[in-house]
N, C-alpha and C. Protein backbone atom coordinates (compact mmCIF):
# COMPACT_ATOMS: atom_id res chain seq x y z
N UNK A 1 62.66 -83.50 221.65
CA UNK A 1 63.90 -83.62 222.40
C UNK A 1 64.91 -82.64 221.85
N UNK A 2 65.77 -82.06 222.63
CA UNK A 2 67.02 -81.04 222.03
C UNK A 2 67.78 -81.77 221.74
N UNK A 3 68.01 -81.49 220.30
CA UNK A 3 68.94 -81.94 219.73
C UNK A 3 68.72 -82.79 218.61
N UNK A 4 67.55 -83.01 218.84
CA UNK A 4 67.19 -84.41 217.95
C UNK A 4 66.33 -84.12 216.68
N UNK A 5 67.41 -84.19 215.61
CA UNK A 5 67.36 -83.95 214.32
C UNK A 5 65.95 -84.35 213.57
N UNK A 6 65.29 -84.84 213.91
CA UNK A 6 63.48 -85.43 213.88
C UNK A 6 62.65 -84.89 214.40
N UNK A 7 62.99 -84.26 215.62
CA UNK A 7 62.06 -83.51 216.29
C UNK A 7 61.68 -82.39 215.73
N UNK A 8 60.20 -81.82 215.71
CA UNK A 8 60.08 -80.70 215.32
C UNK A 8 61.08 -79.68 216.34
N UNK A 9 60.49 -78.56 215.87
CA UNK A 9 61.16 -77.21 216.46
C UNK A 9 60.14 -76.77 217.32
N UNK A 10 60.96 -76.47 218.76
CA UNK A 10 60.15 -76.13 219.51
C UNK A 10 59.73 -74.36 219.86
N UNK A 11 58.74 -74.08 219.98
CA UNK A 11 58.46 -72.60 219.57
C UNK A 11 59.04 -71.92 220.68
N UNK A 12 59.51 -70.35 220.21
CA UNK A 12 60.37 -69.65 220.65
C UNK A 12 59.98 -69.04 221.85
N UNK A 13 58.29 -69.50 222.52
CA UNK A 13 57.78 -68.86 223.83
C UNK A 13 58.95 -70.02 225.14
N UNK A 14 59.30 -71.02 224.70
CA UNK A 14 59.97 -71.80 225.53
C UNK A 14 61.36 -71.46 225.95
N UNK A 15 61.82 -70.63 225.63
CA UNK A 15 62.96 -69.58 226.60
C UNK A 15 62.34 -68.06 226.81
N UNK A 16 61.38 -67.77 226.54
CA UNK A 16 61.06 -66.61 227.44
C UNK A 16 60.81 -67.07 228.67
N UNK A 17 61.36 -65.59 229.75
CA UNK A 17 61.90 -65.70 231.38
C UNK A 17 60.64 -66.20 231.73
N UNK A 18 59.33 -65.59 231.21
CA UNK A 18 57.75 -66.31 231.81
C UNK A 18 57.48 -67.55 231.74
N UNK A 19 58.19 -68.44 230.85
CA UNK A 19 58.16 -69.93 230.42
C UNK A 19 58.11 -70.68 231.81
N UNK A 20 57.39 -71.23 232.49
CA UNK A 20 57.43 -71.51 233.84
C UNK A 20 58.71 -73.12 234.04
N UNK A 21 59.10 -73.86 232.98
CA UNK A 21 60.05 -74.97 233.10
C UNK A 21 61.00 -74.40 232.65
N UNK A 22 62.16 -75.36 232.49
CA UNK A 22 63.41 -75.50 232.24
C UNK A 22 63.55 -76.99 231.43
N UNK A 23 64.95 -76.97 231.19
CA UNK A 23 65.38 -78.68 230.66
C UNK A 23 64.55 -78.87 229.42
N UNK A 24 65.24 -80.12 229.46
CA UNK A 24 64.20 -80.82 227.58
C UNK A 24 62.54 -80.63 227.53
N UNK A 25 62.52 -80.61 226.35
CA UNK A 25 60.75 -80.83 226.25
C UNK A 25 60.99 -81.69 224.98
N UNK A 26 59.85 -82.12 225.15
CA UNK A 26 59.00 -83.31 223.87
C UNK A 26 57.94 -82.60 223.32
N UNK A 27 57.59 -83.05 222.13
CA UNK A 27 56.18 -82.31 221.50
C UNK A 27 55.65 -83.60 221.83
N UNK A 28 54.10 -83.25 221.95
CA UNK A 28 53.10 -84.15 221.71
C UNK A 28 52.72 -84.55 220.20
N UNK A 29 52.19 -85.74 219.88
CA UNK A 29 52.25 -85.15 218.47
C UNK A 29 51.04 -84.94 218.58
N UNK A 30 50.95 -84.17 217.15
CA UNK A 30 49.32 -83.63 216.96
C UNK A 30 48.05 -84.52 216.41
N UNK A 31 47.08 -84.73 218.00
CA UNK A 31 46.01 -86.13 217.14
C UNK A 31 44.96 -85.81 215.76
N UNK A 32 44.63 -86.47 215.18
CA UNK A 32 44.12 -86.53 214.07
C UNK A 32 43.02 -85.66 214.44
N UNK A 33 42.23 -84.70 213.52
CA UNK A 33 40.93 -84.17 213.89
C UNK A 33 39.73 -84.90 214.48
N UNK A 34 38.96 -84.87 215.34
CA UNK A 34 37.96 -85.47 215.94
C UNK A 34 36.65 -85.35 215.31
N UNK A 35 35.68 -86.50 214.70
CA UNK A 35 34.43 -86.08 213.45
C UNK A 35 33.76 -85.14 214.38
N UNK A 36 33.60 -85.07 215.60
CA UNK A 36 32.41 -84.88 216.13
C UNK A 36 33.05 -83.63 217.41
N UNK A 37 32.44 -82.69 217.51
CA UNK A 37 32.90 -81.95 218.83
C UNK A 37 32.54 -82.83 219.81
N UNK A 38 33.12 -82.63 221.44
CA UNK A 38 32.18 -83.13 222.30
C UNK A 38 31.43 -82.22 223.18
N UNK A 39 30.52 -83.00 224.11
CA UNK A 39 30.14 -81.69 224.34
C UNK A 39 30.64 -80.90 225.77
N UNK A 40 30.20 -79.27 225.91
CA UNK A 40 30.68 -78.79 227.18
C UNK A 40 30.02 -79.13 228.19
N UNK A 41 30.58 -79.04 229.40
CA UNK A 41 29.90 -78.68 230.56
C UNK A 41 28.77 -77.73 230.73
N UNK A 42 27.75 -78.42 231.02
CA UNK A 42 26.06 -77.50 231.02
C UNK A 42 26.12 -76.86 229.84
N UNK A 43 25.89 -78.00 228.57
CA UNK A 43 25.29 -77.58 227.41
C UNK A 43 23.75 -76.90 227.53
N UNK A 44 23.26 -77.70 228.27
CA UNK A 44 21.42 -78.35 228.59
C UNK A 44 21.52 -77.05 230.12
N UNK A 45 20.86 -75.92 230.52
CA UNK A 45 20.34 -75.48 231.35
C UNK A 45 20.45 -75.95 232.41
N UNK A 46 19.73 -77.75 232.53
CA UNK A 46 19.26 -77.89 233.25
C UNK A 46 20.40 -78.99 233.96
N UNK A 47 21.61 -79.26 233.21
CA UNK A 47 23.28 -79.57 233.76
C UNK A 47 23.95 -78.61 233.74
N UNK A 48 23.64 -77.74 234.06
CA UNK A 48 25.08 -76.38 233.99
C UNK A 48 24.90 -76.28 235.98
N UNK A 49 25.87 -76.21 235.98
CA UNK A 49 26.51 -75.72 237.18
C UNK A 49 25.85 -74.34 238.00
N UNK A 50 26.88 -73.68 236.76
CA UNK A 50 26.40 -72.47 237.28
C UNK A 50 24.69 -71.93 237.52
N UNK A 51 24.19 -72.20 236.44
CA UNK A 51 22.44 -72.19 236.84
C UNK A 51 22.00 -72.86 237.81
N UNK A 52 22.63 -74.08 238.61
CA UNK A 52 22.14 -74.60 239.65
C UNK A 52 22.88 -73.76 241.02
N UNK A 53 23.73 -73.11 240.99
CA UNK A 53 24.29 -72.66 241.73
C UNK A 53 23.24 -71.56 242.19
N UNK A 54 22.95 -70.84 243.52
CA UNK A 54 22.66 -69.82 244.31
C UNK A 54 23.27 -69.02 244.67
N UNK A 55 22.65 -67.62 244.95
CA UNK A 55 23.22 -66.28 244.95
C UNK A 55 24.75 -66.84 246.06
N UNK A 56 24.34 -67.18 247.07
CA UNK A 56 24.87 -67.25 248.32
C UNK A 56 26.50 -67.76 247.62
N UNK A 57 26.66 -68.85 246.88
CA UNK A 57 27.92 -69.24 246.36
C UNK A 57 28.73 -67.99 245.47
N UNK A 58 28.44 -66.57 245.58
CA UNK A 58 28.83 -65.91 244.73
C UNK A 58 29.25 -64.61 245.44
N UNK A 59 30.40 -63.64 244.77
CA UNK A 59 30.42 -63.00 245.82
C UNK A 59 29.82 -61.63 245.43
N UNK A 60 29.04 -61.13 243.93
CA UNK A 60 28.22 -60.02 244.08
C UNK A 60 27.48 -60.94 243.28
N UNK A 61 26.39 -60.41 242.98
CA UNK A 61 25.26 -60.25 242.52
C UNK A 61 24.47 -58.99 242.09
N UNK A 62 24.44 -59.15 240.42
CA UNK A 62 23.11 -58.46 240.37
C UNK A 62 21.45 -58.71 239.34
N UNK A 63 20.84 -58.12 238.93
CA UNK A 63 19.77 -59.01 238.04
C UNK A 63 20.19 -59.47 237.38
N UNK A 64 21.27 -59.44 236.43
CA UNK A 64 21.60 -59.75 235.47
C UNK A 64 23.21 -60.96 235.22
N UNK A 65 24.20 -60.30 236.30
CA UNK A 65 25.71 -60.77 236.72
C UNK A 65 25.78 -61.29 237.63
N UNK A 66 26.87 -62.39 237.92
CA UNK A 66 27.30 -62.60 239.07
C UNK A 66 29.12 -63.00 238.95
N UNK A 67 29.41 -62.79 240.45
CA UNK A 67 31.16 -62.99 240.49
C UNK A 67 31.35 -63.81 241.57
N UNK A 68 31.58 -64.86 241.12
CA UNK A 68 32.85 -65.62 242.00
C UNK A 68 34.27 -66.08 242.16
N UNK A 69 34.27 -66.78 242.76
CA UNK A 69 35.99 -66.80 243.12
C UNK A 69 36.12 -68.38 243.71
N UNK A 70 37.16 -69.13 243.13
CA UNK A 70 37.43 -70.32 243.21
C UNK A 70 37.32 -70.79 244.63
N UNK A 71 36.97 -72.34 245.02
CA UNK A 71 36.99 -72.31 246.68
C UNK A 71 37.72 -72.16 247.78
N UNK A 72 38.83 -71.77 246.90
CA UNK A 72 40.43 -71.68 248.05
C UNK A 72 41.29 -71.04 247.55
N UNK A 73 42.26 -70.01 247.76
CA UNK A 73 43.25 -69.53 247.36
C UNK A 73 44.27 -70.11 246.36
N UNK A 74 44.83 -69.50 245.58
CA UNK A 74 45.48 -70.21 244.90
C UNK A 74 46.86 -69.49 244.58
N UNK A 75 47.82 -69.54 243.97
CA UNK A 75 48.91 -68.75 243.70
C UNK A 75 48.97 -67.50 242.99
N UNK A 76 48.20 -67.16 242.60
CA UNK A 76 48.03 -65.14 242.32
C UNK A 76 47.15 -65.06 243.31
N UNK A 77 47.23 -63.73 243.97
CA UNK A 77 46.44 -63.06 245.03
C UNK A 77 44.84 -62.84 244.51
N UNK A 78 44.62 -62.64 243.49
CA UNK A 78 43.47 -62.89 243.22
C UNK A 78 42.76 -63.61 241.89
N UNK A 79 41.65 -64.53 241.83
CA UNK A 79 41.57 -65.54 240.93
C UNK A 79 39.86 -65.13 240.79
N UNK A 80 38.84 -64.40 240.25
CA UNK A 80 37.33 -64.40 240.08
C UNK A 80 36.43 -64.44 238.54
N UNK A 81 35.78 -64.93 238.57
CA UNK A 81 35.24 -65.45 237.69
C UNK A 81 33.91 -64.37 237.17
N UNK A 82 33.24 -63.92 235.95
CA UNK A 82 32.63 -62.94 235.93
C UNK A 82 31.64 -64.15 235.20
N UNK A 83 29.83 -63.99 235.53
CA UNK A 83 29.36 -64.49 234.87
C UNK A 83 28.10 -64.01 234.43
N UNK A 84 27.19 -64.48 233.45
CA UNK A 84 25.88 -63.74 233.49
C UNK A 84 25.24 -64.84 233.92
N UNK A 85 23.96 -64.50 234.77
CA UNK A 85 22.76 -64.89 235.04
C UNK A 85 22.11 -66.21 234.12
N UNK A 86 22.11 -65.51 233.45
CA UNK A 86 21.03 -66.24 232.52
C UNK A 86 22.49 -67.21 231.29
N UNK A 87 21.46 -68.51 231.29
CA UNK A 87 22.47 -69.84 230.82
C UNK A 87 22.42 -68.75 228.82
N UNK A 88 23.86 -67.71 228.99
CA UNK A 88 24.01 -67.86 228.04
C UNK A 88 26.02 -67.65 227.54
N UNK A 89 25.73 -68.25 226.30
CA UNK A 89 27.85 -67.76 226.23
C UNK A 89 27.97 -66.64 225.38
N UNK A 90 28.89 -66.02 225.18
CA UNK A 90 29.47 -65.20 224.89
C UNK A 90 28.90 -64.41 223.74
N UNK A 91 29.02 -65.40 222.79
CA UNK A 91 27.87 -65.36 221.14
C UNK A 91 26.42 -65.21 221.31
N UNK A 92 25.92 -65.54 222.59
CA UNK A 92 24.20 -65.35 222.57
C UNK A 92 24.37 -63.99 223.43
N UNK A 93 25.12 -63.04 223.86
CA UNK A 93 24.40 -61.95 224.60
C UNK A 93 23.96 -60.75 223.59
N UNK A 94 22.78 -60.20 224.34
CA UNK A 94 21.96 -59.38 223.67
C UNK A 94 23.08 -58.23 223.62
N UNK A 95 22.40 -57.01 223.19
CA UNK A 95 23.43 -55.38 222.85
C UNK A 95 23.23 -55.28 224.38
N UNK A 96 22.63 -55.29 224.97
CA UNK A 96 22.11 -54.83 226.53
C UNK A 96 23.63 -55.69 227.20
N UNK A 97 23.26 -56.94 227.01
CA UNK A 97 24.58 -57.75 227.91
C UNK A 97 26.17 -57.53 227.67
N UNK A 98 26.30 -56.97 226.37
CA UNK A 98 27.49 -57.22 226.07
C UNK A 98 27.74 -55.40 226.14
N UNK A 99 26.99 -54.45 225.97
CA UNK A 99 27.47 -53.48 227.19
C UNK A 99 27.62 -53.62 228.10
N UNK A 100 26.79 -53.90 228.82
CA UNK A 100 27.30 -54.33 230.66
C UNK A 100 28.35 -54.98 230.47
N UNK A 101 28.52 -56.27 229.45
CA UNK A 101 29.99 -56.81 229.88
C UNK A 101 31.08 -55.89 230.01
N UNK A 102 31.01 -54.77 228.90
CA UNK A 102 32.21 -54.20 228.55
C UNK A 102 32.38 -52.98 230.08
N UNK A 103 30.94 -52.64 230.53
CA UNK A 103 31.41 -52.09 231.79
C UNK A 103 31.56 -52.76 233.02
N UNK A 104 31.00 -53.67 233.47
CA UNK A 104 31.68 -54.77 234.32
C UNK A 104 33.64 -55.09 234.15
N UNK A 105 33.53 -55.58 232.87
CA UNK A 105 34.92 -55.92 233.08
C UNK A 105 36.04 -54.89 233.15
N UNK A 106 36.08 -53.85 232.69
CA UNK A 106 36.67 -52.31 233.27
C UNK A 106 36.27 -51.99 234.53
N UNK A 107 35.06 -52.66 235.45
CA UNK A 107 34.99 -52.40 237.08
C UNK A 107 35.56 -53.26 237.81
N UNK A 108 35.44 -54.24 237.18
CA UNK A 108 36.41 -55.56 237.98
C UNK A 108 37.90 -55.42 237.78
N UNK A 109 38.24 -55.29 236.57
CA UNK A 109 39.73 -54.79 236.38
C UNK A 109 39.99 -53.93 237.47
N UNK A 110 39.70 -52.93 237.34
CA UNK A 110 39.65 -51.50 238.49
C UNK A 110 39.73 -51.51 239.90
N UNK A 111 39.11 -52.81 239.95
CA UNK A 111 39.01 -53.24 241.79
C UNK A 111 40.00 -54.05 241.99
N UNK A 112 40.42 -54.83 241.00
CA UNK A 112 41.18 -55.85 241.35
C UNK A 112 42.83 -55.14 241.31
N UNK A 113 42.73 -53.99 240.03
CA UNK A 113 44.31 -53.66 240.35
C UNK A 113 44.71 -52.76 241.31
N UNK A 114 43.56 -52.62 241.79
CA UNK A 114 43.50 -51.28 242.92
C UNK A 114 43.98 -52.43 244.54
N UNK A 115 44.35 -53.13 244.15
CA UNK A 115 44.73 -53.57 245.45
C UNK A 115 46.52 -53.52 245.33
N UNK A 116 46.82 -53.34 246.59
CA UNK A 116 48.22 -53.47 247.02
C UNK A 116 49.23 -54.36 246.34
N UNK A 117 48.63 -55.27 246.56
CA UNK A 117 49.15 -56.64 246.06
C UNK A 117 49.30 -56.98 244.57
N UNK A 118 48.69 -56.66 243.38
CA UNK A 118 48.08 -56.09 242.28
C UNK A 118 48.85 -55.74 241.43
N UNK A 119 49.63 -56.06 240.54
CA UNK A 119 50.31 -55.03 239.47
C UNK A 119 49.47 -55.06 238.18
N UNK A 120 49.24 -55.94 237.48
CA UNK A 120 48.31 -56.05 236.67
C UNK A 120 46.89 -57.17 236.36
N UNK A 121 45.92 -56.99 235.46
CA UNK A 121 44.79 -57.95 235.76
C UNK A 121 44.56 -58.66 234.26
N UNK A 122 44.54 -59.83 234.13
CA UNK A 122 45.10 -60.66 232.99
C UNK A 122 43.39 -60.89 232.60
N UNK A 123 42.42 -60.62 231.52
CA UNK A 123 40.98 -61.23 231.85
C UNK A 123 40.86 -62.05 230.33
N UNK A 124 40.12 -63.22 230.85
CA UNK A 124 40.28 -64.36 229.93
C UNK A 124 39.06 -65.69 229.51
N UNK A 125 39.05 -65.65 228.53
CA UNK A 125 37.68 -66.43 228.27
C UNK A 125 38.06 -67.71 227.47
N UNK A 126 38.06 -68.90 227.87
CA UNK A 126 38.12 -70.52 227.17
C UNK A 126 36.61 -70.78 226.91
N UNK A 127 36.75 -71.40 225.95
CA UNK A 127 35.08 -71.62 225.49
C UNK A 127 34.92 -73.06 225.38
N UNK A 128 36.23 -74.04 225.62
CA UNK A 128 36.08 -75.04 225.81
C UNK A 128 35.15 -75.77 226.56
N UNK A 129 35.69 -75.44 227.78
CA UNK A 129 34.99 -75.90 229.17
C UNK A 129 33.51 -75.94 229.65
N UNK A 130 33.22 -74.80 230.01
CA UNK A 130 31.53 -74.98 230.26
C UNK A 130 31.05 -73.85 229.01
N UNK A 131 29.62 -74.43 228.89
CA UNK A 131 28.19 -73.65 227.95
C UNK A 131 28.36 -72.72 228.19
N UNK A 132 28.52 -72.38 229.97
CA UNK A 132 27.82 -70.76 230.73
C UNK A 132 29.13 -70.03 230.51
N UNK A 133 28.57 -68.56 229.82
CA UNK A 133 29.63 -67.54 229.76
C UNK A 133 30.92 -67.55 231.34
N UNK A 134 32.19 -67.80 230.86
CA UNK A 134 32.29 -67.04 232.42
C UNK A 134 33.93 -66.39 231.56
N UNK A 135 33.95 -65.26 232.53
CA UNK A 135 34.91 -64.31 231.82
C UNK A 135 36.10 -64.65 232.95
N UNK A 136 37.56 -64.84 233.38
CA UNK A 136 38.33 -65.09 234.22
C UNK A 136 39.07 -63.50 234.36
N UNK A 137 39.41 -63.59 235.68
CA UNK A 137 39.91 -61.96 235.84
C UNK A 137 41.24 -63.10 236.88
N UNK A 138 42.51 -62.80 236.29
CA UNK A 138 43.26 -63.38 237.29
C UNK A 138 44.91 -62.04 237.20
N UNK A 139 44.91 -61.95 238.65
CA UNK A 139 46.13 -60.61 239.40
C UNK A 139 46.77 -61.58 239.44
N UNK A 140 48.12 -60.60 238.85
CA UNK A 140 49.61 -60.73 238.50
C UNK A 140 50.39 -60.30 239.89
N UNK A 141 50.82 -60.70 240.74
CA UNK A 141 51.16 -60.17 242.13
C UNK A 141 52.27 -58.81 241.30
N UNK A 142 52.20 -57.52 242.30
CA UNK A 142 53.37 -56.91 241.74
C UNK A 142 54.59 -57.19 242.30
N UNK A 143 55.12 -56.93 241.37
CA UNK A 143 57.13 -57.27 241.38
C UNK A 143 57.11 -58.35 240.83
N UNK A 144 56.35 -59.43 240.54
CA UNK A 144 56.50 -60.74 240.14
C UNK A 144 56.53 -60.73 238.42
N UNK A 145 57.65 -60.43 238.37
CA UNK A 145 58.16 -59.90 236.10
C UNK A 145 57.70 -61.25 235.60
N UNK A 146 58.20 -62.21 236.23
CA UNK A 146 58.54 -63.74 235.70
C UNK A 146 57.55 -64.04 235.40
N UNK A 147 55.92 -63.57 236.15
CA UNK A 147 54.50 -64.30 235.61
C UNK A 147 53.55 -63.63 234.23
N UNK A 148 54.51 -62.71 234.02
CA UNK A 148 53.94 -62.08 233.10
C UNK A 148 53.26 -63.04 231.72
N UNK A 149 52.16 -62.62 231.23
CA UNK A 149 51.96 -62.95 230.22
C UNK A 149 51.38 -64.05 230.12
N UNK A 150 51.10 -64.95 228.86
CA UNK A 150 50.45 -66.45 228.76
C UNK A 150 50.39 -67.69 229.58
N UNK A 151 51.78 -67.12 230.19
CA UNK A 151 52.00 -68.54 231.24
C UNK A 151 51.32 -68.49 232.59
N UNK A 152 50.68 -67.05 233.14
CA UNK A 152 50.47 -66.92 234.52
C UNK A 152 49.16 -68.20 234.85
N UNK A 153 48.49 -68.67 233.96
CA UNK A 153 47.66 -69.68 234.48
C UNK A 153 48.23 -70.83 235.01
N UNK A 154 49.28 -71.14 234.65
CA UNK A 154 50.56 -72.52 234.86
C UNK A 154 51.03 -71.66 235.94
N UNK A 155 51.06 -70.61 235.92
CA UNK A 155 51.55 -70.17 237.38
C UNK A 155 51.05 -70.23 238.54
N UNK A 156 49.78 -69.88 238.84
CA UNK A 156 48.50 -70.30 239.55
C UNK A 156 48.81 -71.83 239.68
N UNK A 157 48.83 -72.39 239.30
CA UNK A 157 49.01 -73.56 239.56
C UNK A 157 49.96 -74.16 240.27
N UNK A 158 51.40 -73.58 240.05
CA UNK A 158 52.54 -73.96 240.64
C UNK A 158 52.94 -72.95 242.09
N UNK A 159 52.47 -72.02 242.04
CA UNK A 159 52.99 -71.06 243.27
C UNK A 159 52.07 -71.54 244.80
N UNK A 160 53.17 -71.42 245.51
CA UNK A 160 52.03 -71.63 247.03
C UNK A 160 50.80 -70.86 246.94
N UNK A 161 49.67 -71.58 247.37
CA UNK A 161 48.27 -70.39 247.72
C UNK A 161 49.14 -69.57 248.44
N UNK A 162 47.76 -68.11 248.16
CA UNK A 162 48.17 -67.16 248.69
C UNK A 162 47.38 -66.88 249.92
N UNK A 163 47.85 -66.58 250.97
CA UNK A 163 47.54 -66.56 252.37
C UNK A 163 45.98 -66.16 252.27
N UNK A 164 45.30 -66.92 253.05
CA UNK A 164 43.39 -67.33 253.13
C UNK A 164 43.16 -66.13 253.54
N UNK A 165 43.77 -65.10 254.84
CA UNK A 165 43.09 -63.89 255.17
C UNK A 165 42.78 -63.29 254.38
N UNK A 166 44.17 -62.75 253.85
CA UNK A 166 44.29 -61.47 253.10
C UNK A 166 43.44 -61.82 251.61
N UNK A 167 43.54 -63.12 251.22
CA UNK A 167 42.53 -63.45 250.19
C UNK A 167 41.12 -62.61 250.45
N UNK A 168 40.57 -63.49 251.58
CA UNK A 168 39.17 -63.34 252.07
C UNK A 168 39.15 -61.39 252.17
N UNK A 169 39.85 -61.58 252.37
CA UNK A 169 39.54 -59.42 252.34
C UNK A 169 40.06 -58.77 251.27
N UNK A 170 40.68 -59.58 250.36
CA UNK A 170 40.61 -59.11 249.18
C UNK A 170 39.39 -59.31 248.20
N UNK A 171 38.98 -60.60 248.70
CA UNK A 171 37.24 -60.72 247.85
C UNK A 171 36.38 -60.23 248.97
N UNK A 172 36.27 -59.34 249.32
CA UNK A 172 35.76 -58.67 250.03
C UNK A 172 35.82 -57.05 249.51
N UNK A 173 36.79 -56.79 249.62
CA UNK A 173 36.78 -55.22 249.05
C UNK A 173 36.41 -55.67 247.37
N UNK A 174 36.69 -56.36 246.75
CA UNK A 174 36.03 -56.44 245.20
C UNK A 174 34.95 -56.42 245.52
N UNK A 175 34.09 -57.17 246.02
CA UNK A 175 32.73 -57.32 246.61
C UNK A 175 32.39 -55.61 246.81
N UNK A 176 32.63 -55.01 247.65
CA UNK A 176 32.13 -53.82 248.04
C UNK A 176 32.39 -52.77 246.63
N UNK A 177 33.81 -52.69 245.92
CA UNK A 177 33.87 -52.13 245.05
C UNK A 177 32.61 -52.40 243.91
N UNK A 178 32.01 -53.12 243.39
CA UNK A 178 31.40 -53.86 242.61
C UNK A 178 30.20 -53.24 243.05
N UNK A 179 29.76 -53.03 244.48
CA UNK A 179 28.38 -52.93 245.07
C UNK A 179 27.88 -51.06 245.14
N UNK A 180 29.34 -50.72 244.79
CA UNK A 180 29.98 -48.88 245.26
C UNK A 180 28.95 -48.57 243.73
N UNK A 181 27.93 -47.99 243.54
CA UNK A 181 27.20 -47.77 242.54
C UNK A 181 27.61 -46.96 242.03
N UNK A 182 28.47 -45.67 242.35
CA UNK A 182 28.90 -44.46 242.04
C UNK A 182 29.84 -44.45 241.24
């Protein structure tokens, strides 16, 4: 609470202009360590999502990668997900995979800021959530200063979706960019 001589101190990202609230905040307090991790989403192959998933749910494909994009628009113009093929995370890819990653994600960057709409491309990996690698590529609309930075995922969240057409033909030209071999 502000003001309140007990309260810790609240960290100094909470008045930067990107801070998506206003008004008081509370800390949570911090829970005791947990003995045991739990576990992720599709630890086991044969519960992962993404391995049950088919080409068709994705919007490129290749032997090795695939890219999708959440089921509906959301508040940045563009929101896609980079993944590999094969049920592995981040720490298990071979020298082979984790080149391709590094040129994949400089092609996806590339497509994604190459759109109109586009000022910059934020790309991001939680290892919390699921087993299966997936790398997040999420556009910063341009002119929009305020989403800059750590907070744009809380932003996505709070901004109106962004109009279904222009979505759909924006994962569309990524799609083709991605497929452009040259």
């Amino acid at each position: 609470m502000a003001g309140n001589p007990r309260s810790p101190k609240l960290p100094d990202f909470v008045s930067w202009p990107a801070f998506p609230f206003e008004g008081d905040f509370r800390l949570k307090p911090v829970a005791d360590p947990a003995d045991t991790e739990p576990p992720r989403r599709g630890e086991e192959p044969g519960d992962c999502a993404s391995c049950a998933s088919g080409d068709d749910a994705y919007l490129w494909t290749n032997e090795r990668w695939r890219v999708k994009s959440p089921p509906k628009p959301s508040g940045l113009p563009v929101v896609v997900i980079l993944e590999t093929r094969a049920h592995l995370d981040l720490g298990d890819l071979s020298t082979m995979h984790s080149a391709e990653l590094g040129v994949l994600t400089v092609r996806l960057e590339r497509a994604i800021r190459s759109l109109d709409s586009v000022a910059r491309v934020h790309v991001c990996r939680w290892g919390d959530g699921s087993a299966h690698l997936q790398l997040w590529f999420l556009a910063r609309p341009k002119g929009h200063l305020q989403l800059r930075g750590p907070f744009m995922t809380m932003w996505d969240d709070i901004l109106p979706p962004t109009d279904e057409q222009q979505w759909r033909e924006d994962l569309s030209y990524i799609a083709a960019w991605l497929n452009d071999t040259d």
